[in-house]
N, C-alpha and C. Protein backbone atom coordinates (compact mmCIF):
# COMPACT_ATOMS: atom_id res chain seq x y z
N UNK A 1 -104.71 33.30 -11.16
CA UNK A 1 -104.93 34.69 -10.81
C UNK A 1 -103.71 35.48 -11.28
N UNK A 2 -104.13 36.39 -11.76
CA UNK A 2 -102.55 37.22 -12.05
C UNK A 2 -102.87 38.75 -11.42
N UNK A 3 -102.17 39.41 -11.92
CA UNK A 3 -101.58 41.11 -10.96
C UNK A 3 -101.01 42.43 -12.03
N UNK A 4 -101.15 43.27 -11.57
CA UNK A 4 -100.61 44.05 -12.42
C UNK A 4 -100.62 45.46 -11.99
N UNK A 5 -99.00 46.04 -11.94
CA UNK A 5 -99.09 47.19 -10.85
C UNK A 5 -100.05 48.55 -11.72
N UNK A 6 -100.20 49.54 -10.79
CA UNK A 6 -100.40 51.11 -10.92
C UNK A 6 -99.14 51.69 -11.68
N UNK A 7 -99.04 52.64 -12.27
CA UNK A 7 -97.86 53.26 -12.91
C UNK A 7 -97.03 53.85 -11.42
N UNK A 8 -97.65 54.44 -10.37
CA UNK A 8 -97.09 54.66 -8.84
C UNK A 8 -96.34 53.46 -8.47
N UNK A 9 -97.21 52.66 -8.20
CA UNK A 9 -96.66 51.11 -7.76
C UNK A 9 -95.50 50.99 -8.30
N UNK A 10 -95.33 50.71 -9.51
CA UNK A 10 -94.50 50.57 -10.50
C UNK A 10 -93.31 50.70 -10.66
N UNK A 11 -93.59 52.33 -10.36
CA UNK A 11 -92.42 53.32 -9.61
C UNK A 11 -91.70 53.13 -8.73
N UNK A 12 -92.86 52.73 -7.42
CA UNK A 12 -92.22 52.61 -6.01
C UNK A 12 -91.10 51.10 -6.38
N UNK A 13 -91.96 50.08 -6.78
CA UNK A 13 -91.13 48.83 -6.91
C UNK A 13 -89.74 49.00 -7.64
N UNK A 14 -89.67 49.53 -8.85
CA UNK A 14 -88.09 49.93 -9.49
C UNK A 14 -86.98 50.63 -8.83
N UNK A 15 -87.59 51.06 -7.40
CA UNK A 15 -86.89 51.76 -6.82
C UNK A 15 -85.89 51.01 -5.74
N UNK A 16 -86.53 49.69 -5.37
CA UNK A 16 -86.05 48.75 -4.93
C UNK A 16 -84.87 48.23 -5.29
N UNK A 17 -84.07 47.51 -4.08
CA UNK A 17 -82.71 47.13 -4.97
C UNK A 17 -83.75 45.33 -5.55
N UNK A 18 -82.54 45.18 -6.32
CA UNK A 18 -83.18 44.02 -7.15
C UNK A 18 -83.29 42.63 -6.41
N UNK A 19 -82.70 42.31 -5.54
CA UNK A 19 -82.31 41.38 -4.37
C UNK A 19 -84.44 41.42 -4.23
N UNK A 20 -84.87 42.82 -3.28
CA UNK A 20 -86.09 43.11 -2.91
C UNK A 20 -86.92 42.81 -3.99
N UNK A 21 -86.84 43.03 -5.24
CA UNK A 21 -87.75 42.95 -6.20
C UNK A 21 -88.16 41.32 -6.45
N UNK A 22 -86.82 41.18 -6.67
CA UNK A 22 -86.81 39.42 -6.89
C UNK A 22 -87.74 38.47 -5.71
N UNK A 23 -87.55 38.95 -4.22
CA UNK A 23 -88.07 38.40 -3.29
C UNK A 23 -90.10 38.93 -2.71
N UNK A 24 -90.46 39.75 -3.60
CA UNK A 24 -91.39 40.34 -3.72
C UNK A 24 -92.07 39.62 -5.02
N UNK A 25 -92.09 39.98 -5.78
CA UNK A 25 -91.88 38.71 -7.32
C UNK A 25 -92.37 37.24 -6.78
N UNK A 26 -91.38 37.01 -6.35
CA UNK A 26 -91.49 35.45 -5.79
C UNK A 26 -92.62 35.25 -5.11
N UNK A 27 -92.46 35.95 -3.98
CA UNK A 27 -93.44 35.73 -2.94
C UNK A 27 -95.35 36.11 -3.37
N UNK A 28 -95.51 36.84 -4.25
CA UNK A 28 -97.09 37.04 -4.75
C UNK A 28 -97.53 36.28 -5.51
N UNK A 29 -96.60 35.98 -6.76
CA UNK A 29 -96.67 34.93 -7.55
C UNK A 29 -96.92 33.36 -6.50
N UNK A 30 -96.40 33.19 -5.72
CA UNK A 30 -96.51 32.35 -5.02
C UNK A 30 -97.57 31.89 -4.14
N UNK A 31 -98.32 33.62 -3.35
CA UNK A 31 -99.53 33.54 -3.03
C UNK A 31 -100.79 33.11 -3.76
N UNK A 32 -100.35 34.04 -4.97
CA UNK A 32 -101.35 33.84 -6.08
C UNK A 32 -101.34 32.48 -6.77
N UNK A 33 -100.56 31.75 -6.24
CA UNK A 33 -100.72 29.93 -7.19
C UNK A 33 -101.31 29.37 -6.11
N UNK A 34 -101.43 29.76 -4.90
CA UNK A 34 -102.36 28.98 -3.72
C UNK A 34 -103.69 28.90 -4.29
N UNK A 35 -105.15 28.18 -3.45
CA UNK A 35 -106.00 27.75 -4.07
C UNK A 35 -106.52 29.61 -3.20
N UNK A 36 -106.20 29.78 -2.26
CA UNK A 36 -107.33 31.04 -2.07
C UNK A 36 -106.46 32.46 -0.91
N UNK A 37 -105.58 33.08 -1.67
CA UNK A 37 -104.21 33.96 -1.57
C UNK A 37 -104.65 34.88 -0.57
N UNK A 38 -106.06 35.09 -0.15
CA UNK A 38 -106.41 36.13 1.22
C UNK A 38 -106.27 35.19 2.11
N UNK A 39 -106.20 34.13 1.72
CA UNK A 39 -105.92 33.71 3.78
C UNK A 39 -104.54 34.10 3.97
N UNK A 40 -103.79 34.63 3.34
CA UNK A 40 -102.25 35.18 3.44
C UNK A 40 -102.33 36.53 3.54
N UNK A 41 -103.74 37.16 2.97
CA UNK A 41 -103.37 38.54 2.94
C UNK A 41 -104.11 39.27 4.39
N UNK A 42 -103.75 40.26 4.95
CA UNK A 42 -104.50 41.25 5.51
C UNK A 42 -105.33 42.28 5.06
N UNK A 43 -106.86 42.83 5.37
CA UNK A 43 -107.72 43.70 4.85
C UNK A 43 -107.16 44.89 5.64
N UNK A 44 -106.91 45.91 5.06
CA UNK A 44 -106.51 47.45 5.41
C UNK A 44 -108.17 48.07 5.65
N UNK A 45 -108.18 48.24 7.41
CA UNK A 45 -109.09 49.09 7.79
C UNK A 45 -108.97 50.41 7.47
N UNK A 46 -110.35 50.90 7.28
CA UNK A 46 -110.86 52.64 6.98
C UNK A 46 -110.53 53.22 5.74
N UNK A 47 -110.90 51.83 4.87
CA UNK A 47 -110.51 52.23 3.22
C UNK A 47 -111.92 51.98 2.77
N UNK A 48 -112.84 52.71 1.84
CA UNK A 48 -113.79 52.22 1.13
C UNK A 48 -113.64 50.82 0.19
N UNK A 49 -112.98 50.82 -0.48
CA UNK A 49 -112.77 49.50 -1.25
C UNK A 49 -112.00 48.61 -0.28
N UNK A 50 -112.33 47.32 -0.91
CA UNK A 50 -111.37 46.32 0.12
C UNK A 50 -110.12 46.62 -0.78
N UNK A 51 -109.52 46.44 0.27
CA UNK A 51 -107.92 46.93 -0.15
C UNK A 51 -106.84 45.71 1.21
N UNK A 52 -106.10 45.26 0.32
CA UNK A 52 -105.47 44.08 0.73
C UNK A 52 -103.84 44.51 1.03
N UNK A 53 -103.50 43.54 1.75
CA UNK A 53 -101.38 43.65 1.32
C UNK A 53 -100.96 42.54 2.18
N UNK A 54 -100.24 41.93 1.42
CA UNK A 54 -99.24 40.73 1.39
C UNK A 54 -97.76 41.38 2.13
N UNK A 55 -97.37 40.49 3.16
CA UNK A 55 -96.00 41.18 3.72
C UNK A 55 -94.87 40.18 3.31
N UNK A 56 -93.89 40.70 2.51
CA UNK A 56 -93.07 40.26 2.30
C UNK A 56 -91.35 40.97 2.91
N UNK A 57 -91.09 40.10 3.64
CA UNK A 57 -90.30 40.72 5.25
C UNK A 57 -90.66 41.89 5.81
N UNK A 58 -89.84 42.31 5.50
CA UNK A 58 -90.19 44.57 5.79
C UNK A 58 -91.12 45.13 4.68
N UNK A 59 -91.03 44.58 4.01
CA UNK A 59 -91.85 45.52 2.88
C UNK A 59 -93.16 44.79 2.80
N UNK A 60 -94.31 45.87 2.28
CA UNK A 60 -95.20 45.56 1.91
C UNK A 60 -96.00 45.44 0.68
N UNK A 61 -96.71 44.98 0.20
CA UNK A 61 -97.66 45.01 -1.34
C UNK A 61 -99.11 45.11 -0.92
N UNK A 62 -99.20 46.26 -1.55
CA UNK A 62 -100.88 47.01 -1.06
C UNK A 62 -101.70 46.70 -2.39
N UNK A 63 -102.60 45.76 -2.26
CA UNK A 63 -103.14 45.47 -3.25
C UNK A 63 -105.05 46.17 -3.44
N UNK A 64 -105.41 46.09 -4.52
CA UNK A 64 -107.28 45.98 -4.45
C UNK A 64 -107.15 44.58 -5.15
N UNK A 65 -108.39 43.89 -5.13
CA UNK A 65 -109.01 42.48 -5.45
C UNK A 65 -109.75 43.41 -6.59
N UNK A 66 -109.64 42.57 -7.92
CA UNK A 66 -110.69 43.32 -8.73
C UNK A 66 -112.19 41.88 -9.03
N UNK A 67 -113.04 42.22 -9.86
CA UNK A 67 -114.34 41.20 -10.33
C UNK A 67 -113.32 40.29 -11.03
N UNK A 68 -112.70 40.37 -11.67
CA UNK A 68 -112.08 39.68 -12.59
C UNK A 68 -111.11 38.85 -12.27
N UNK A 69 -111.05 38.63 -10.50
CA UNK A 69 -109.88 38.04 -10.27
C UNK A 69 -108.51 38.12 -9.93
N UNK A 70 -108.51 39.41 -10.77
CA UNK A 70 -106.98 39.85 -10.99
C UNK A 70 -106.62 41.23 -9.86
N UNK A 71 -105.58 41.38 -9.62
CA UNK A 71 -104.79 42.20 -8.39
C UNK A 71 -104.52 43.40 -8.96
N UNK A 72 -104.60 44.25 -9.04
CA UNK A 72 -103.96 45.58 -8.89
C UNK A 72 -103.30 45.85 -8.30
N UNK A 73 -102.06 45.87 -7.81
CA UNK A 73 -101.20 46.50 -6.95
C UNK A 73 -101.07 47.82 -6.79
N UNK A 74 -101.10 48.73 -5.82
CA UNK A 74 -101.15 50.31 -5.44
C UNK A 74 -99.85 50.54 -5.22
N UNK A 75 -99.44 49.86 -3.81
CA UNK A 75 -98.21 50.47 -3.28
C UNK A 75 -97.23 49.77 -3.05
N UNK A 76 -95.79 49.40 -3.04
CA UNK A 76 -95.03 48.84 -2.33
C UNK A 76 -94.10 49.49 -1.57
N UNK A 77 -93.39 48.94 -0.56
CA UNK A 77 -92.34 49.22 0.13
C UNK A 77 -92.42 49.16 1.11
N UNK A 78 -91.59 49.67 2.05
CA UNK A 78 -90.77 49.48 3.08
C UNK A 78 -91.99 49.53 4.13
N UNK A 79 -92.03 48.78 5.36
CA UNK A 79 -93.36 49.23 6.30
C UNK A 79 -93.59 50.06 7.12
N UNK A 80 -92.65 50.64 7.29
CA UNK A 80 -92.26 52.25 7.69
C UNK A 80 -93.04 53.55 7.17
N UNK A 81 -92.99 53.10 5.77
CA UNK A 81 -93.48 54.17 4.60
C UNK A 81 -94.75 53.90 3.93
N UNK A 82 -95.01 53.01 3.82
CA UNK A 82 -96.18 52.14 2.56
C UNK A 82 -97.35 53.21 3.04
N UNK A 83 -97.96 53.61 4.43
CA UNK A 83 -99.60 53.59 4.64
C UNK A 83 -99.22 55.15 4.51
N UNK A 84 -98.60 56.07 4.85
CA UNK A 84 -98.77 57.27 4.45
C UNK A 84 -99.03 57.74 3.18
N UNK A 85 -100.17 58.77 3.07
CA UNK A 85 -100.60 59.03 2.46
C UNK A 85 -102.20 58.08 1.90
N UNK A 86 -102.71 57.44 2.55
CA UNK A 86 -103.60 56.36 2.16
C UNK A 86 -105.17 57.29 3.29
């Protein structure tokens, strides 16, 4: 399975110190080599699409599941901040 952020996402993640990036990195890639990476993830209620996120310490990765397997990533960061605006 592989992933691949939003140009937003993207954004939000570079904004991170690199310590966070590295440990975010790690940790999806990691979900994603499991045999089936939603039993790790949580479904975000009162969204039309299923819309997923992986917690990696404080921060979060707001994902969609696409047909193809592959992740889209929307949002990252801090869990304070991530759901505003959603």
């Amino acid at each position: 399975m592989e992933y691949f952020f939003t140009r937003k996402s993207e954004k939000e993640f570079l904004k991170l110190s690199h310590n966070i990036q590295k440990k975010i990195i790690e940790k999806v890639e990691f979900y994603l080599s499991l045999p089936n990476p939603l039993n790790y993830a949580k479904r975000l209620s009162g969204l039309d699409d299923p819309t997923f996120r992986f917690r990696v310490d404080d921060y979060r990765v707001v994902f969609d599941l696409e047909k193809d397997n592959r992740i889209t990533i929307l949002r990252v960061g801090h869990r304070k901040d991530i759901y505003k605006g959603f």
